[in-house]
Each structure stands twice: as C-alpha cells, then as structure tokens.
C-alpha atoms as a PDB file:
ATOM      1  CA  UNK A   1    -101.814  75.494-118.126  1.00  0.00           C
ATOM      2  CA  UNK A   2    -101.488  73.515-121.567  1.00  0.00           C
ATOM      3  CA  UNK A   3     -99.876  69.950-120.960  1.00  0.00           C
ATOM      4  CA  UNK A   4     -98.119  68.449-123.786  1.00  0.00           C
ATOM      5  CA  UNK A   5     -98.932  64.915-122.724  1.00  0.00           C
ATOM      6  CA  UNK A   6    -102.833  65.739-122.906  1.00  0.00           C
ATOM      7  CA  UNK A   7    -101.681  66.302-126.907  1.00  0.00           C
ATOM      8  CA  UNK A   8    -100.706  64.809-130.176  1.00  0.00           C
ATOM      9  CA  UNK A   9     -96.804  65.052-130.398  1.00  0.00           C
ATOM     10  CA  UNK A  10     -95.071  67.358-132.679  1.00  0.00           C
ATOM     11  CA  UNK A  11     -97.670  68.842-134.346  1.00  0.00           C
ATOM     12  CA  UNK A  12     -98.531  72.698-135.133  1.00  0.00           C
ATOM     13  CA  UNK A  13    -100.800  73.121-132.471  1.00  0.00           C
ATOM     14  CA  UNK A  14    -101.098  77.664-132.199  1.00  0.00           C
ATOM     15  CA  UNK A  15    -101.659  79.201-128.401  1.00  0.00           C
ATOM     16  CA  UNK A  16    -103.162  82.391-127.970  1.00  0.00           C
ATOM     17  CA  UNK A  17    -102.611  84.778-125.230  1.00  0.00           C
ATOM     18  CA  UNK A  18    -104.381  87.758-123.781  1.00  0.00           C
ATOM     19  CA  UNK A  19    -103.756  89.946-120.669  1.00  0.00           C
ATOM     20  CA  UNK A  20    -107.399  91.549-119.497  1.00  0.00           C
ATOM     21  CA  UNK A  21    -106.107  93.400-117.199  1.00  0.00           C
ATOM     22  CA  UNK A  22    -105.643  97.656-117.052  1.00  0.00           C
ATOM     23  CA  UNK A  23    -102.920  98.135-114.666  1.00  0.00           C
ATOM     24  CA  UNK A  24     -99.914  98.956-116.769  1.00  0.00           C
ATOM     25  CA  UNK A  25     -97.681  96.843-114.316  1.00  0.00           C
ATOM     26  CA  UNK A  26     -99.825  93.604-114.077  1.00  0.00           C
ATOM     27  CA  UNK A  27     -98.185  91.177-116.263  1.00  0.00           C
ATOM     28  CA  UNK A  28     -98.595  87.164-116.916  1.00  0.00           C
ATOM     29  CA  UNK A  29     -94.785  85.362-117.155  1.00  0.00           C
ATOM     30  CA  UNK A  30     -94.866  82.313-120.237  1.00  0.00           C
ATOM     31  CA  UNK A  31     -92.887  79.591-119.465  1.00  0.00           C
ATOM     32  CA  UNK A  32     -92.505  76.789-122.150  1.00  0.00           C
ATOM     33  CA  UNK A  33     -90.785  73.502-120.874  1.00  0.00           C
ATOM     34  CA  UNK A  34     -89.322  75.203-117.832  1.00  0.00           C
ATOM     35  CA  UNK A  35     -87.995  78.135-119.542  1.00  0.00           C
ATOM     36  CA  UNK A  36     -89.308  81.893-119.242  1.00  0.00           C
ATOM     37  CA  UNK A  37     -90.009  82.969-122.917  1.00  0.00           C
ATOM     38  CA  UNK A  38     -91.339  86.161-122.383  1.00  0.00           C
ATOM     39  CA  UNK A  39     -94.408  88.451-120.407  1.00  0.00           C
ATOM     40  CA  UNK A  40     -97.611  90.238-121.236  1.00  0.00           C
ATOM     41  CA  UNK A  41     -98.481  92.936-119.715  1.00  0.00           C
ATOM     42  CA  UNK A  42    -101.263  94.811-119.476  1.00  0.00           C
ATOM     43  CA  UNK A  43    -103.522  94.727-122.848  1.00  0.00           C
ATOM     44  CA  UNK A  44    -100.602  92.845-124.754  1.00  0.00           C
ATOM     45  CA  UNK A  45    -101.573  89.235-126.260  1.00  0.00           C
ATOM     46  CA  UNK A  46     -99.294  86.814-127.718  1.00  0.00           C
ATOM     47  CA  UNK A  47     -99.395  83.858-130.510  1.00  0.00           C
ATOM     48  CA  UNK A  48     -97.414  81.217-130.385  1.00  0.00           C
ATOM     49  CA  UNK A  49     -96.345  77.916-132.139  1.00  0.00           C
ATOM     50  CA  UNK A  50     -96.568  74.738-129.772  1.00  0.00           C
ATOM     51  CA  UNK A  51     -95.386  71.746-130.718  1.00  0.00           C
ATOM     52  CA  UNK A  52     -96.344  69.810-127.704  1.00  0.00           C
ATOM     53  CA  UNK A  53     -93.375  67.320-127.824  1.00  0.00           C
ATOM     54  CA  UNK A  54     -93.352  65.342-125.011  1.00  0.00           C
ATOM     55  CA  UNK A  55     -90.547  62.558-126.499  1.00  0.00           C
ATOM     56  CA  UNK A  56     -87.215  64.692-124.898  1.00  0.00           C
ATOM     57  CA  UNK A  57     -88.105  67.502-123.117  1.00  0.00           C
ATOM     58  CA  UNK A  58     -91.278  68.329-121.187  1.00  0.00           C
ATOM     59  CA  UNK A  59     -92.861  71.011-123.237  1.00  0.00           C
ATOM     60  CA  UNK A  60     -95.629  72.311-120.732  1.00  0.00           C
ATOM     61  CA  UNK A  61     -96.663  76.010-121.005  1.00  0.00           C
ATOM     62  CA  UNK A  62     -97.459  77.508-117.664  1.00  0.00           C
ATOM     63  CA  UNK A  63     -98.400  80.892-117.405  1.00  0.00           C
ATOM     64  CA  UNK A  64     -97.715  82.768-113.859  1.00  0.00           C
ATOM     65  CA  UNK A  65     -99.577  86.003-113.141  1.00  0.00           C
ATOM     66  CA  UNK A  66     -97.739  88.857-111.111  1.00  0.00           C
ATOM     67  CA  UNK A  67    -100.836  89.611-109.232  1.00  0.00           C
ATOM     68  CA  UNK A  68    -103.956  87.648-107.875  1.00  0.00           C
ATOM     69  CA  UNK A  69    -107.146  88.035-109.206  1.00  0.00           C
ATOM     70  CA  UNK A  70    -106.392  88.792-113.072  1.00  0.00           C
ATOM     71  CA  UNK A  71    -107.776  87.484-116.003  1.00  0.00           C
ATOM     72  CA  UNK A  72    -106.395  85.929-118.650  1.00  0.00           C
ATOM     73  CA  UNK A  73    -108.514  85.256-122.044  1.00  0.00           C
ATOM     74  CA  UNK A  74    -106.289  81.921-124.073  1.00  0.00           C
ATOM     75  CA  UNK A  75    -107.368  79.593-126.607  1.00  0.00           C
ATOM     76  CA  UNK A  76    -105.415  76.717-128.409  1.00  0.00           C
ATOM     77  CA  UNK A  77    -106.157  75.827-131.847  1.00  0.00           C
ATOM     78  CA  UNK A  78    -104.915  71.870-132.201  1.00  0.00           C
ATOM     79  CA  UNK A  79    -103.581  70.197-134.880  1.00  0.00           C
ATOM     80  CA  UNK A  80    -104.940  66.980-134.231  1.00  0.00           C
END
C-alpha cells in the first residue's frame, strides 16, 4: 500500500487507518516491513508513525483485508 522508496527517508511521515466496514468480524491485517503489527476490525481506525526508512530494512506497509470487497478509508500526511 505505502512504499517507503516512493518517500523521503526517516522522516515523521503519520498514516491513518479506517475500517468502513459493519461486519464485526471483517478486519484489515497491518504489516510494516514484513511484520504483522496489528488489525482493525470493523469501525476501528488506527494512527501511526512511519518513518519510511528504506536504508536497512524495507519498511513497506501493506494492509491485507480478511474479506473481498471492503473498504478501507487511509490517508498519509508526509513530512517532506
């Protein structure tokens, strides 16, 4: 979802996270750099740092829905 390469390095870049959807067990899995940091679920949002280091570690964020078909609303505020 958010490459790191596609931003500056080591800033504090801010991701924002919303789950849309209104089944209770529909969820969205956050990955950062490979590794599962957590899950929304249904009408939970989340807020997150990002430093979008790319130098050691690939710092993607994907995000992996449980279900097809549901929405997520996300922004990222940059600190470029």
């Amino acid at each position: 979802m958010f490459a790191a390469a596609d931003y500056t390095d080591d800033k504090a870049h801010k991701v924002y996270l919303k789950n849309l959807s209104t089944t209770a067990a529909e969820y969205f899995e956050i990955q950062v750099a490979g590794t599962v940091v957590g899950r929304i679920y249904a009408g939970d949002w989340a807020f997150l740092p990002w430093s979008a280091d790319s130098t050691g570690t690939n710092c993607d964020i994907d995000i992996t829905p449980s279900a097809s078909n549901m929405t997520l609303e996300y922004m990222l505020f940059t600190d470029d």
